[in-house]
N, C-alpha and C. Protein backbone atom coordinates (compact mmCIF):
# COMPACT_ATOMS: atom_id res chain seq x y z
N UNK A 1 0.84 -1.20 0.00
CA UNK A 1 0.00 0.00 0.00
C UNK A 1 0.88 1.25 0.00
N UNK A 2 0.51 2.39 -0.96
CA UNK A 2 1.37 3.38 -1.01
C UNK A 2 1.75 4.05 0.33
N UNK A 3 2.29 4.92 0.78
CA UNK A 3 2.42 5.63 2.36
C UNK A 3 1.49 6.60 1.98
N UNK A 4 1.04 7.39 0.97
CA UNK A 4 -0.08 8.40 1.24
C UNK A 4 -1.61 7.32 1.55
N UNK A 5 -1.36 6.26 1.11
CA UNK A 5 -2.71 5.97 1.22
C UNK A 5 -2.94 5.36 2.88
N UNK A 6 -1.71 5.27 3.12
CA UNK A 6 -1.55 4.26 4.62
C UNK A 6 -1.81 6.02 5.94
N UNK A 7 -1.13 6.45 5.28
CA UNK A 7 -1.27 8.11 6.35
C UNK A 7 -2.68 8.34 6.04
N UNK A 8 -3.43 8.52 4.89
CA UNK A 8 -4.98 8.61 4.96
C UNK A 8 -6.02 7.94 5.89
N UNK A 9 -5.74 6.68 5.53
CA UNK A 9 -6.80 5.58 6.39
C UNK A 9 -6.12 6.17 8.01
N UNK A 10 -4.76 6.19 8.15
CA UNK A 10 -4.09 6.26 9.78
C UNK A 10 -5.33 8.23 10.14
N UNK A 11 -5.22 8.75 8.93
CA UNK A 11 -6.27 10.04 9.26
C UNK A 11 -7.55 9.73 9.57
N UNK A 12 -8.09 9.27 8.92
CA UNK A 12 -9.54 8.71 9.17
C UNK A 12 -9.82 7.90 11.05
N UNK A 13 -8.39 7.35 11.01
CA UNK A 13 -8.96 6.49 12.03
C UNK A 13 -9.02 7.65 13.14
N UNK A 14 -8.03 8.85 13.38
CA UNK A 14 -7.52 9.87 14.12
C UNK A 14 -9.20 10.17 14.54
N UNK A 15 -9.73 10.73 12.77
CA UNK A 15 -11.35 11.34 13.25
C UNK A 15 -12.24 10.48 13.77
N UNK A 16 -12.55 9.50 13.39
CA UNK A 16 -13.60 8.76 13.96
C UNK A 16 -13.09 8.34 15.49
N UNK A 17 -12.01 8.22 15.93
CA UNK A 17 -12.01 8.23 17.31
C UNK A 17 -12.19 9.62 17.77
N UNK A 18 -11.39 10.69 17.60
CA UNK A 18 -12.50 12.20 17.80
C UNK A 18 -13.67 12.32 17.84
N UNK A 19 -14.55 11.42 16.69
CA UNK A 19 -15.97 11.54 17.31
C UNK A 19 -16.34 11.04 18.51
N UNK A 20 -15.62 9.96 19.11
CA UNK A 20 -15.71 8.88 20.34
C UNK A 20 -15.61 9.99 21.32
N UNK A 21 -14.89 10.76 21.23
CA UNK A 21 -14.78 12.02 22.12
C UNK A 21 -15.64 12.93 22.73
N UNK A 22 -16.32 12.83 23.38
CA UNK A 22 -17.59 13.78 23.72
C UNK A 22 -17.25 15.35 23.82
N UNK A 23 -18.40 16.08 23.52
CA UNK A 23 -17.79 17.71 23.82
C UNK A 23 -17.53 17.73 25.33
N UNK A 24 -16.35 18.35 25.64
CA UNK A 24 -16.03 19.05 27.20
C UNK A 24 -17.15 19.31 28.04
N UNK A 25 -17.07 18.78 29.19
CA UNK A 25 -18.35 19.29 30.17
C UNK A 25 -18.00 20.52 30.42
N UNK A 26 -19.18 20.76 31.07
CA UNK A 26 -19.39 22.13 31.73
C UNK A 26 -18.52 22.62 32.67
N UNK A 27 -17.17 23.32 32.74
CA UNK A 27 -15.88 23.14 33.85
C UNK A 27 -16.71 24.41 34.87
N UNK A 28 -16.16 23.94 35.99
CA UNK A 28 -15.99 24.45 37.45
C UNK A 28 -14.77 24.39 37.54
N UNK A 29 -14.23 26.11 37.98
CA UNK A 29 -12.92 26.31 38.64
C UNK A 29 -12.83 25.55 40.33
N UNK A 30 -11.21 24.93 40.34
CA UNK A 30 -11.70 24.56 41.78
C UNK A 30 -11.77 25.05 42.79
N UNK A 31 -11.73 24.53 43.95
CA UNK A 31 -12.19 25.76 44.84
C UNK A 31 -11.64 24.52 45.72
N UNK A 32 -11.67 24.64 47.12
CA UNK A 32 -11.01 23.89 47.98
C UNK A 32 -11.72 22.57 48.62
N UNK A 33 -13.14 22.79 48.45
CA UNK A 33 -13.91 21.84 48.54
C UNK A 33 -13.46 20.37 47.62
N UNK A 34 -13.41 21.08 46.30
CA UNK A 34 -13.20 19.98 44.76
C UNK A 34 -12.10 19.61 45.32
N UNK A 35 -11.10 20.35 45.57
CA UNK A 35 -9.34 19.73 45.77
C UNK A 35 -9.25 18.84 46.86
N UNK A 36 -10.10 19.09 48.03
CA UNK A 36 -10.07 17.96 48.91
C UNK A 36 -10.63 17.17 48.59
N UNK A 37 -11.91 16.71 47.96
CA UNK A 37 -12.54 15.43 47.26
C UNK A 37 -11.67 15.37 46.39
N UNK A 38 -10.81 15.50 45.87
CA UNK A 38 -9.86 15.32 44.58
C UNK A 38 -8.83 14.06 45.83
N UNK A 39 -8.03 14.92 46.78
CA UNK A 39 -6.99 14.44 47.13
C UNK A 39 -8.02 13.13 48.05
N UNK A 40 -9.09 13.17 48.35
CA UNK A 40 -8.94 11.89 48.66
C UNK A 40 -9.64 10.81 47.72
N UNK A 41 -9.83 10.98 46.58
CA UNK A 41 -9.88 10.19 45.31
C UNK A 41 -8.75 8.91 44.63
N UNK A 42 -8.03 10.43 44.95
CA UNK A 42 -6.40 9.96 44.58
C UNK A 42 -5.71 8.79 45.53
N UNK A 43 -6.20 9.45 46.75
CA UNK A 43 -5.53 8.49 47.97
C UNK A 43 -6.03 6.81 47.57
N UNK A 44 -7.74 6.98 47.34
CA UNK A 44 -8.06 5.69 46.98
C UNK A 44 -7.23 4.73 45.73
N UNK A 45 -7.42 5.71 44.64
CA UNK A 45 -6.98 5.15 43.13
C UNK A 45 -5.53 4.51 44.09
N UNK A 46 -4.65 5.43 44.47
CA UNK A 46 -3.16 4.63 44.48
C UNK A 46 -3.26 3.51 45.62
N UNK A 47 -4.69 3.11 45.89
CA UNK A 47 -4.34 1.79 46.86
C UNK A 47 -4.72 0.67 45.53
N UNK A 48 -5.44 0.98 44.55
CA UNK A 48 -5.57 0.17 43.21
C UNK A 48 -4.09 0.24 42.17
N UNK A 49 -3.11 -0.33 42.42
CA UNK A 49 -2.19 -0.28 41.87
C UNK A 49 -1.62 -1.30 40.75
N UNK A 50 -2.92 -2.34 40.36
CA UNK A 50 -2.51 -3.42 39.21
C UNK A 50 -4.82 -2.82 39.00
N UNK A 51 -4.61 -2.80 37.02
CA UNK A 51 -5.42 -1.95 36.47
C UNK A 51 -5.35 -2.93 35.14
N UNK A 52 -6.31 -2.91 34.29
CA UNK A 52 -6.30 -2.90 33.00
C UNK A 52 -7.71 -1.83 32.48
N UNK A 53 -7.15 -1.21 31.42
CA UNK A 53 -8.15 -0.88 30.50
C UNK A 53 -7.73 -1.23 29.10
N UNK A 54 -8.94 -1.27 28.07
CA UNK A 54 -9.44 -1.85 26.93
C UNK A 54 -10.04 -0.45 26.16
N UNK A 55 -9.66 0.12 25.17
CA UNK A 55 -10.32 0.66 24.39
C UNK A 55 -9.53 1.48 22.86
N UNK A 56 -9.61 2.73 22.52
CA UNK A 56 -9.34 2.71 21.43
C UNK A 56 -7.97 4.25 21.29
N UNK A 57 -6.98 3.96 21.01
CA UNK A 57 -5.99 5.23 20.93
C UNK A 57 -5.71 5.67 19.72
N UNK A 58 -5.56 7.15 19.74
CA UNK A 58 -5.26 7.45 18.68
C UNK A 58 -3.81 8.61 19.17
N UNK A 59 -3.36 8.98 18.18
CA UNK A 59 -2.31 10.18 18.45
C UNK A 59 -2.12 10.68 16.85
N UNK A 60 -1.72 11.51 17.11
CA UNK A 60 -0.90 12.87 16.35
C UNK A 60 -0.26 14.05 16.54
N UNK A 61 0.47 14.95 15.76
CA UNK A 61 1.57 16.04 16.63
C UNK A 61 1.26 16.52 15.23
N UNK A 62 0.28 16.47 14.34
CA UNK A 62 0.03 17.39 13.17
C UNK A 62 0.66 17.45 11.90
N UNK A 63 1.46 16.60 11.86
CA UNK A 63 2.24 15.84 10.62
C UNK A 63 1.84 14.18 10.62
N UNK A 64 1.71 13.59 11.38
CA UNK A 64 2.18 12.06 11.06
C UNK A 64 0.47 11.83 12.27
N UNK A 65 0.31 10.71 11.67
CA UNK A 65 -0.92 10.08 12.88
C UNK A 65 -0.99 8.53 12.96
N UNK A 66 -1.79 8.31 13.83
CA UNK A 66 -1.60 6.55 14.03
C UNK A 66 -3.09 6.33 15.21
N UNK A 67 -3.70 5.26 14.93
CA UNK A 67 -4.94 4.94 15.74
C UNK A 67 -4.65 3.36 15.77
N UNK A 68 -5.15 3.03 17.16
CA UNK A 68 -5.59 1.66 17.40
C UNK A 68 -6.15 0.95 18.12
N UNK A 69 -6.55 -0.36 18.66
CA UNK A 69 -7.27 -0.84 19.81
C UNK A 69 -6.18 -1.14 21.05
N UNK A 70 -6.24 -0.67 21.80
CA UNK A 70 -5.20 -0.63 23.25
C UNK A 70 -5.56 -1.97 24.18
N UNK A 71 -4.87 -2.50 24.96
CA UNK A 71 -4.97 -3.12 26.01
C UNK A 71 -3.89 -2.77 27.08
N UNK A 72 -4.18 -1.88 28.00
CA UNK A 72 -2.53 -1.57 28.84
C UNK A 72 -3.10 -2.06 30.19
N UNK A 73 -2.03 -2.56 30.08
CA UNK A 73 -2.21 -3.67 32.22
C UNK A 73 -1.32 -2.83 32.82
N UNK A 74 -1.39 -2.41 34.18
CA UNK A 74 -0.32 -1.95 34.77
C UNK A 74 -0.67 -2.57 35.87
N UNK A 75 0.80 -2.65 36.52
CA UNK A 75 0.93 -3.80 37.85
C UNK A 75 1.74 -2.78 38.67
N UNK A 76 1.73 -2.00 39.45
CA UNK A 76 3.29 -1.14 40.35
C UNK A 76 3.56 -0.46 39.12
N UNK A 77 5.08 -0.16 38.87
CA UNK A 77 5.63 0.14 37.80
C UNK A 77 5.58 -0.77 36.80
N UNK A 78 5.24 -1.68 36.32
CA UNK A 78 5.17 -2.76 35.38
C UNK A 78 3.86 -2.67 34.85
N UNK A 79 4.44 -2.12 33.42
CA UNK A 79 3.09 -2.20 32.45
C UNK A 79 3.59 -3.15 31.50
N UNK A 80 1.91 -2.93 30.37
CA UNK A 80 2.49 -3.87 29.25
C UNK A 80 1.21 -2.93 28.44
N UNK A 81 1.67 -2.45 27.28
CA UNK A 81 0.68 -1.70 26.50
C UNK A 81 0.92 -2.23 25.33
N UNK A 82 -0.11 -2.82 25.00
CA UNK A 82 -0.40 -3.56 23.26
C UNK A 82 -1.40 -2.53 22.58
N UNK A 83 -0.50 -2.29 21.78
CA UNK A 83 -2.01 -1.83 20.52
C UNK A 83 -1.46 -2.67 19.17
N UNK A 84 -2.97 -2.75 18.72
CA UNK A 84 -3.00 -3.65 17.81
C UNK A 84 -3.28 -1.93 16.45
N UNK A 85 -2.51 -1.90 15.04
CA UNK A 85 -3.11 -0.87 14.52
C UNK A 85 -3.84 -1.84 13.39
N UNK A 86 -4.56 -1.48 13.00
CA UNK A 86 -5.62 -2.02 11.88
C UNK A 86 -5.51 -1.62 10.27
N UNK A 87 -4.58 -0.58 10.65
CA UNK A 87 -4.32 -0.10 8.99
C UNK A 87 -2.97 -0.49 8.75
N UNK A 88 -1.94 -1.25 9.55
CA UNK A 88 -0.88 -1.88 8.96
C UNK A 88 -1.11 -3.35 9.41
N UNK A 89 -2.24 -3.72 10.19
CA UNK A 89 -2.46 -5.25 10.61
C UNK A 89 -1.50 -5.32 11.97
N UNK A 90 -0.64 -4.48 12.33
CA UNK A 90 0.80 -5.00 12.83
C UNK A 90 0.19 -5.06 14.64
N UNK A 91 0.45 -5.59 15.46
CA UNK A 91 0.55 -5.83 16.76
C UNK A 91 1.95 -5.31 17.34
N UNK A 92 1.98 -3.99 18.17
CA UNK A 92 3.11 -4.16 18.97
C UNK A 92 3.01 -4.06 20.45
N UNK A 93 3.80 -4.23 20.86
CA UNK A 93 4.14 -4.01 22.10
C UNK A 93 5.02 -3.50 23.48
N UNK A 94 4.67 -2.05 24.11
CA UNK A 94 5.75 -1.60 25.02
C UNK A 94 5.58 -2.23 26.64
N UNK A 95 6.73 -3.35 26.65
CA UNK A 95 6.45 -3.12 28.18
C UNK A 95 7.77 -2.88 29.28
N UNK A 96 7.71 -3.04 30.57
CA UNK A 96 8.53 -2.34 30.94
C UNK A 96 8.32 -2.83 32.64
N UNK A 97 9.03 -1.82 33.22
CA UNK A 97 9.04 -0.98 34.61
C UNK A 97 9.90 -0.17 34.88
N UNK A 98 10.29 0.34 35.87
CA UNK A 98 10.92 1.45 36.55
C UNK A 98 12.47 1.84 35.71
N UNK A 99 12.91 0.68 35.63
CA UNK A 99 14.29 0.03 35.26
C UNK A 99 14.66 0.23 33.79
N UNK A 100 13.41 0.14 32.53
CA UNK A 100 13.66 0.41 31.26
C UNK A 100 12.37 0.06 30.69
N UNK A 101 12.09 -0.29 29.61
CA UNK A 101 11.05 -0.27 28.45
C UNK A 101 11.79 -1.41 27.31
N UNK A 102 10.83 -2.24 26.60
CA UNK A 102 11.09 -2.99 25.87
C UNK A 102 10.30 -2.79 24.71
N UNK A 103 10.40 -2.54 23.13
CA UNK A 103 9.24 -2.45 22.36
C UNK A 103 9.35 -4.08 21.50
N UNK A 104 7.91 -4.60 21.64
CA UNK A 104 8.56 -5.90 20.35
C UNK A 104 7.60 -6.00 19.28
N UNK A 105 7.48 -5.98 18.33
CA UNK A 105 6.28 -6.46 17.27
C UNK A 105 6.81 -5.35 15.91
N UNK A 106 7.90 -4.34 16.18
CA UNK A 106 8.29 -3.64 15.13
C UNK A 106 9.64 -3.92 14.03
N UNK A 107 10.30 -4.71 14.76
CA UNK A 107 11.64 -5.47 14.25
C UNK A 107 11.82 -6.94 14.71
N UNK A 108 12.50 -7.60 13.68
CA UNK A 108 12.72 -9.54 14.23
C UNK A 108 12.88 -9.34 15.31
N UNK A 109 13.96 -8.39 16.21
CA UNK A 109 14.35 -8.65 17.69
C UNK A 109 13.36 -7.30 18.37
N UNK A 110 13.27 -7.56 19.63
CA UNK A 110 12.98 -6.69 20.62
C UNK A 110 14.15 -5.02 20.81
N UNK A 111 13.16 -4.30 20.85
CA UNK A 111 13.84 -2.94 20.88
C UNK A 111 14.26 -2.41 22.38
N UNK A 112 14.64 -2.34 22.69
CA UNK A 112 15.23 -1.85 24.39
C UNK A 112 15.59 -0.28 24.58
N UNK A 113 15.42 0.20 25.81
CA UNK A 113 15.51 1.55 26.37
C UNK A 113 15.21 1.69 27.41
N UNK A 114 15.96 3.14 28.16
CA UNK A 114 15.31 3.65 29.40
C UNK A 114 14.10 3.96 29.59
N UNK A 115 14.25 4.74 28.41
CA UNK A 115 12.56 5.73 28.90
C UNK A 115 11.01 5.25 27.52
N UNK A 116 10.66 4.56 28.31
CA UNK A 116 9.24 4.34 27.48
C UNK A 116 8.69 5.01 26.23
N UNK A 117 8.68 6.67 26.80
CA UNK A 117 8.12 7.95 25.83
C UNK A 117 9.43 7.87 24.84
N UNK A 118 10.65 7.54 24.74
CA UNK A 118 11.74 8.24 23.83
C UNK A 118 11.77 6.57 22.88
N UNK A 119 11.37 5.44 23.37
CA UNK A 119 11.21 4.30 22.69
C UNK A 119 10.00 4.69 21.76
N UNK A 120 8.95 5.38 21.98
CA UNK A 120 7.70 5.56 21.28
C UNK A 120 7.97 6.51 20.30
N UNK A 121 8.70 7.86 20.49
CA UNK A 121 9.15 8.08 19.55
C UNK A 121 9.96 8.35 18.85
N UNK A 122 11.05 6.99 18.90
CA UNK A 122 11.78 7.15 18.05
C UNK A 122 11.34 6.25 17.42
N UNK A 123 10.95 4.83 17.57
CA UNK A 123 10.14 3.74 16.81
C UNK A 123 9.14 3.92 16.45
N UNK A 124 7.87 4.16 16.69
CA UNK A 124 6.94 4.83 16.23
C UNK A 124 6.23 6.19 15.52
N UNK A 125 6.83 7.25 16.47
CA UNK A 125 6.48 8.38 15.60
C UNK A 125 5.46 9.14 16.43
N UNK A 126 5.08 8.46 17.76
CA UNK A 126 4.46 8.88 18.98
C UNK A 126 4.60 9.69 19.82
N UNK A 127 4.30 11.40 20.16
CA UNK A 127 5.06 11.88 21.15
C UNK A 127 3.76 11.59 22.30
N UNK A 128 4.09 10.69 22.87
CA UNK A 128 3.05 10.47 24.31
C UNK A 128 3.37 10.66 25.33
N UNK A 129 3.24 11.60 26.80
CA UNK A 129 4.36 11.58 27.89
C UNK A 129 3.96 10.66 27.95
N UNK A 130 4.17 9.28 28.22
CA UNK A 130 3.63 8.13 28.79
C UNK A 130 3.47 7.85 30.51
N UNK A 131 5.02 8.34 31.17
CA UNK A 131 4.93 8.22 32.40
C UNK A 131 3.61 9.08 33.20
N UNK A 132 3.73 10.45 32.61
CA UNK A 132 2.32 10.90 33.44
C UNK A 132 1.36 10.21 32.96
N UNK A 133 0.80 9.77 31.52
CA UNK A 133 -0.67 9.18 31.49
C UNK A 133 -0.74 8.14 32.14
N UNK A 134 0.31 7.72 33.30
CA UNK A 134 -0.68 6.23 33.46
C UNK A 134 -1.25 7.11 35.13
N UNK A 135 -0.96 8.10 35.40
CA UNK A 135 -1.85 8.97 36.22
C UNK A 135 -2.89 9.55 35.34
N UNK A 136 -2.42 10.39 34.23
CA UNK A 136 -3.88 11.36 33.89
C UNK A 136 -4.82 10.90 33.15
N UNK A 137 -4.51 9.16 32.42
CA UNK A 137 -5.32 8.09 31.91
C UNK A 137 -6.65 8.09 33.29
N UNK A 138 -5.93 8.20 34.78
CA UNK A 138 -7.38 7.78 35.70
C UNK A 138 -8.08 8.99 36.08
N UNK A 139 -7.76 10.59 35.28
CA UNK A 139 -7.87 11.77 36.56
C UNK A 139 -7.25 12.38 37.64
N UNK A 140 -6.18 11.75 37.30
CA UNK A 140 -4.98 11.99 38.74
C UNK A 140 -3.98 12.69 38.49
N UNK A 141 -3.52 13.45 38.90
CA UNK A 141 -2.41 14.53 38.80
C UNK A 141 -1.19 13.74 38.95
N UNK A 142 -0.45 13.76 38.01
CA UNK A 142 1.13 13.56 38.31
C UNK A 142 1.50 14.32 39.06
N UNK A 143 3.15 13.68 39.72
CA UNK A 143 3.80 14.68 40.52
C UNK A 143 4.27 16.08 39.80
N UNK A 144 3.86 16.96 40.76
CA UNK A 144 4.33 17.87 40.22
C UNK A 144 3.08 19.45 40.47
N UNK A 145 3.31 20.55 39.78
CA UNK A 145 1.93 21.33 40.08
C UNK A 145 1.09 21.41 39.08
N UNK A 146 -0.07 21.41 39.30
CA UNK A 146 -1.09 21.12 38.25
C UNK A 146 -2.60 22.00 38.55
N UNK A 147 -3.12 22.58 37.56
CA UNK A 147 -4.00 23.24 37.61
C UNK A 147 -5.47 22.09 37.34
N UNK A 148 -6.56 22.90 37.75
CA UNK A 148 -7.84 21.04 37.42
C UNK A 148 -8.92 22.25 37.90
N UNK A 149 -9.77 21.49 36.89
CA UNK A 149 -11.48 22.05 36.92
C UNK A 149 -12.00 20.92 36.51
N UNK A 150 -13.19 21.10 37.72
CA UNK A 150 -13.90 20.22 37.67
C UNK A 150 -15.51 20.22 36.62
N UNK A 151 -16.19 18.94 36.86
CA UNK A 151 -17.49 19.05 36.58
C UNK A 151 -18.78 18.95 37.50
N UNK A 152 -20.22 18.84 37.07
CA UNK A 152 -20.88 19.41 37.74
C UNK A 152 -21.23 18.48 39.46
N UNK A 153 -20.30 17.03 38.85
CA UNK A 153 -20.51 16.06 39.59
C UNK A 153 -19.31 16.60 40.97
N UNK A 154 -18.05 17.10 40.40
CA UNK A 154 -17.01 17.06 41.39
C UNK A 154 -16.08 16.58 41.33
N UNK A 155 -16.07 15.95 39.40
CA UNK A 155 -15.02 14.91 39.13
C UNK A 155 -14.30 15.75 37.99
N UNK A 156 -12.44 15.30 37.81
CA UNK A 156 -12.36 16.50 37.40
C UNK A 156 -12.52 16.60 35.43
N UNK A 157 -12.42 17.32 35.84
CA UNK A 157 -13.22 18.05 33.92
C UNK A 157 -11.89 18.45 33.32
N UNK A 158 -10.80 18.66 33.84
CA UNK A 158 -9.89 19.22 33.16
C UNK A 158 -8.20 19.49 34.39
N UNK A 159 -7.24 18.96 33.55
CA UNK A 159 -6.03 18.94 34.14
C UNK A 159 -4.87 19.72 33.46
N UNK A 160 -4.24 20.69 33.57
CA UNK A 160 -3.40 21.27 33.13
C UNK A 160 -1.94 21.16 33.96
N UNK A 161 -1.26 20.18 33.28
CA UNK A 161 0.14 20.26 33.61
C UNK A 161 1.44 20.21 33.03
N UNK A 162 2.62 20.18 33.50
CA UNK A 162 3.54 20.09 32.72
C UNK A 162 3.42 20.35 30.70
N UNK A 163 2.58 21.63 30.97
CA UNK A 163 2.44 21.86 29.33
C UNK A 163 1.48 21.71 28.59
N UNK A 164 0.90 20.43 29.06
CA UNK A 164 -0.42 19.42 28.53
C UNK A 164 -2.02 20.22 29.00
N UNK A 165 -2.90 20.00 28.32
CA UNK A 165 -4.26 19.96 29.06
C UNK A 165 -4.65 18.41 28.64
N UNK A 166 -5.05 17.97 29.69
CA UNK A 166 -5.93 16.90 29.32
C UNK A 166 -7.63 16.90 29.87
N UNK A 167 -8.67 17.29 28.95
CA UNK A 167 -9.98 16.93 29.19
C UNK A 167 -10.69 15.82 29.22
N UNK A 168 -11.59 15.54 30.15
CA UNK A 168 -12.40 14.48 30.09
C UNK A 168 -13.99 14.54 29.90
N UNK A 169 -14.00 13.86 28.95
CA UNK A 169 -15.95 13.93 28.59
C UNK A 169 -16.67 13.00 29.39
N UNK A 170 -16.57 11.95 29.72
CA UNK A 170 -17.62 10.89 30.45
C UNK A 170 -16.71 9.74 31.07
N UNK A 171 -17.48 9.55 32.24
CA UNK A 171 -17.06 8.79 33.68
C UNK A 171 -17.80 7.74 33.81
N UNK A 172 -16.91 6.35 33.98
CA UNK A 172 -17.79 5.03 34.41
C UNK A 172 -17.95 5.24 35.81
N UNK A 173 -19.45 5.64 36.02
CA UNK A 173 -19.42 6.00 37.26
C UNK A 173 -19.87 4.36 38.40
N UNK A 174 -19.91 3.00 37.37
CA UNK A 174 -19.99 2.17 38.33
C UNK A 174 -18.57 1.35 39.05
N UNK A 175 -17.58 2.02 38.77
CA UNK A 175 -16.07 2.24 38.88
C UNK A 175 -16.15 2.55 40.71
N UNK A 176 -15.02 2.62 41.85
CA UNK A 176 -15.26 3.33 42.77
C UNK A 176 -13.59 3.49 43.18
N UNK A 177 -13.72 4.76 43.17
CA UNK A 177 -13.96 6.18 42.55
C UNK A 177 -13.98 5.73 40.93
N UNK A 178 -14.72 6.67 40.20
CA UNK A 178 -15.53 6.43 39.13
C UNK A 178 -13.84 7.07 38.21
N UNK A 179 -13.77 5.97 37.26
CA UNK A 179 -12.97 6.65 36.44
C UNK A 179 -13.35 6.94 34.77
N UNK A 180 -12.18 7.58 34.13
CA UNK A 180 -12.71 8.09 32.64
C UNK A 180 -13.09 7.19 31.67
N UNK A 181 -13.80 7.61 30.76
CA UNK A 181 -14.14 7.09 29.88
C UNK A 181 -13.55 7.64 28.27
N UNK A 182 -13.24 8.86 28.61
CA UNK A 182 -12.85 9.65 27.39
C UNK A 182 -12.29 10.39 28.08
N UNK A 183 -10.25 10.44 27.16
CA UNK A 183 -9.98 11.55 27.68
C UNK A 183 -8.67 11.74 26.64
N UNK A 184 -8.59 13.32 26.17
CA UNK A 184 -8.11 13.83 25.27
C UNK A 184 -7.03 15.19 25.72
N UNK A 185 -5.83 14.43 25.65
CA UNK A 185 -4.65 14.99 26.29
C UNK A 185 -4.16 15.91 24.78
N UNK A 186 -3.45 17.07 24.84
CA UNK A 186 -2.49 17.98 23.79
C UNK A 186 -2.12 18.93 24.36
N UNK A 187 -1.35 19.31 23.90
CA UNK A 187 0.03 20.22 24.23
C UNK A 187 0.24 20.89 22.57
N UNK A 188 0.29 21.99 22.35
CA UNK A 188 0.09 22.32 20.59
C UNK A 188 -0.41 21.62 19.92
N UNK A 189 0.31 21.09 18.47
CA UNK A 189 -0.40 20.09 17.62
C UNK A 189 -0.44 18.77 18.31
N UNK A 190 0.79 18.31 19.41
CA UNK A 190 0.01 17.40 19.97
C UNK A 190 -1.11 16.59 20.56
N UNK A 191 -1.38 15.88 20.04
CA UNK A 191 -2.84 14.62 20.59
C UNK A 191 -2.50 13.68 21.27
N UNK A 192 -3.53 13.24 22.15
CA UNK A 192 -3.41 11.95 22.66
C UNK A 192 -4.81 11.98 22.78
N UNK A 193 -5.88 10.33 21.91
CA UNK A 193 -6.71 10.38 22.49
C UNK A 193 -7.47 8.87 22.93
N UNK A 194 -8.17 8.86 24.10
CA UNK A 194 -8.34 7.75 24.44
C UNK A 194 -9.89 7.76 24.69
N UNK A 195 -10.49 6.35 23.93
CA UNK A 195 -12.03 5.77 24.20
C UNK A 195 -11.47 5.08 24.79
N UNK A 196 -12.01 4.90 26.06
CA UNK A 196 -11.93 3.63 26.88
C UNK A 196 -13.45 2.82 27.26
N UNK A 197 -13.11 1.66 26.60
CA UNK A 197 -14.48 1.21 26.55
C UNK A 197 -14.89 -0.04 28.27
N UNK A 198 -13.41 -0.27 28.24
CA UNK A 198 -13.50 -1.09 29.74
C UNK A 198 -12.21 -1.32 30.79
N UNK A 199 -13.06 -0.75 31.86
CA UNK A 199 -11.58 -0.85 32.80
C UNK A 199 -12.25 -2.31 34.25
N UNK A 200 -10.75 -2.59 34.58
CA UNK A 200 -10.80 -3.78 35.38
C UNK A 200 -9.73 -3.57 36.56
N UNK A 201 -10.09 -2.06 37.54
CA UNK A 201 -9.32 -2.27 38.37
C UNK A 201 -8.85 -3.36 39.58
């Protein structure tokens, strides 16, 4: 298949997961009430520390794009993130912990590195922070300072950090504490976006 026609379909897939995207709720600035239901949200989520979710990723930085079906397990520091993409057939896989990152499904041998995000894009073409999303994947603030508005529920609607905004449209609220369902991280032309159709904390 030519590469314009393979970057087309990889476009298409970009939009139709954008539609998966709901418009932004209604944000509430926080106020100290939200931040203390926030911090003890958080307290809960990090006693759930082995997770899977199931659903659909896409990315782009406004030149190059890529969409696919996700499965990321995280255990402690030990993940394992498969996406399968559908417009090259190909299956890969980053997994890892604290210690380094492994990519395999892109070359005969396994690809190796420190840092997860600099394996993604230099092999892929991905700029994803990865280490913060496996916090702002649940609503949770990475370390560090971070701005957040909420929605009408109290859950938050919006995270601004290290550069990034990441919004969230809809909450499995039979989850406890209820986590995202849609959530659409960028930083300039950067994207990150995630349907999550099922989580299994």
């Amino acid at each position: 298949m030519k590469r314009w026609s393979i970057r087309l379909l990889a476009a298409i897939g970009i939009m139709l997961l954008a539609g998966c995207v709901t418009s932004p709720t209604r944000q509430i600035p926080a106020n100290a009430r939200m931040l203390a239901a926030q911090e003890l949200r958080e307290q809960a989520l990090a006693q759930h520390t082995r997770w899977t979710l199931e659903g659909r990723l896409g990315v782009s930085d406004g030149r190059d794009s890529g969409s696919g079906s996700l499965q990321w397990q995280q255990d402690g520091a030990v993940f394992r993130f498969t996406v399968h993409a559908p417009v090259t057939g190909k299956t890969w896989v980053l997994s890892g912990d604290a210690q380094g990152a492994e990519l395999e499904g892109l070359r005969d041998a396994a690809i190796r590195g420190g840092d997860p995000a600099e394996l993604l894009r230099r092999e892929v073409g991905w700029q994803v922070p990865f280490a913060q999303l496996v916090d702002w994947v649940r609503a949770v603030r990475a370390p560090g300072t971070a701005n957040m508005q909420f929605d009408a529920q109290g859950l938050p609607a919006q995270i601004e950090q290290d550069g990034w905004t990441i919004r969230y449209g809809d909450y499995d609220l039979a989850q406890s504490p209820p986590l995202p369902r849609r959530v659409f991280a960028s930083q300039g032309e950067r994207r990150v976006r995630l349907a999550i159709r099922r989580w299994q904390p």
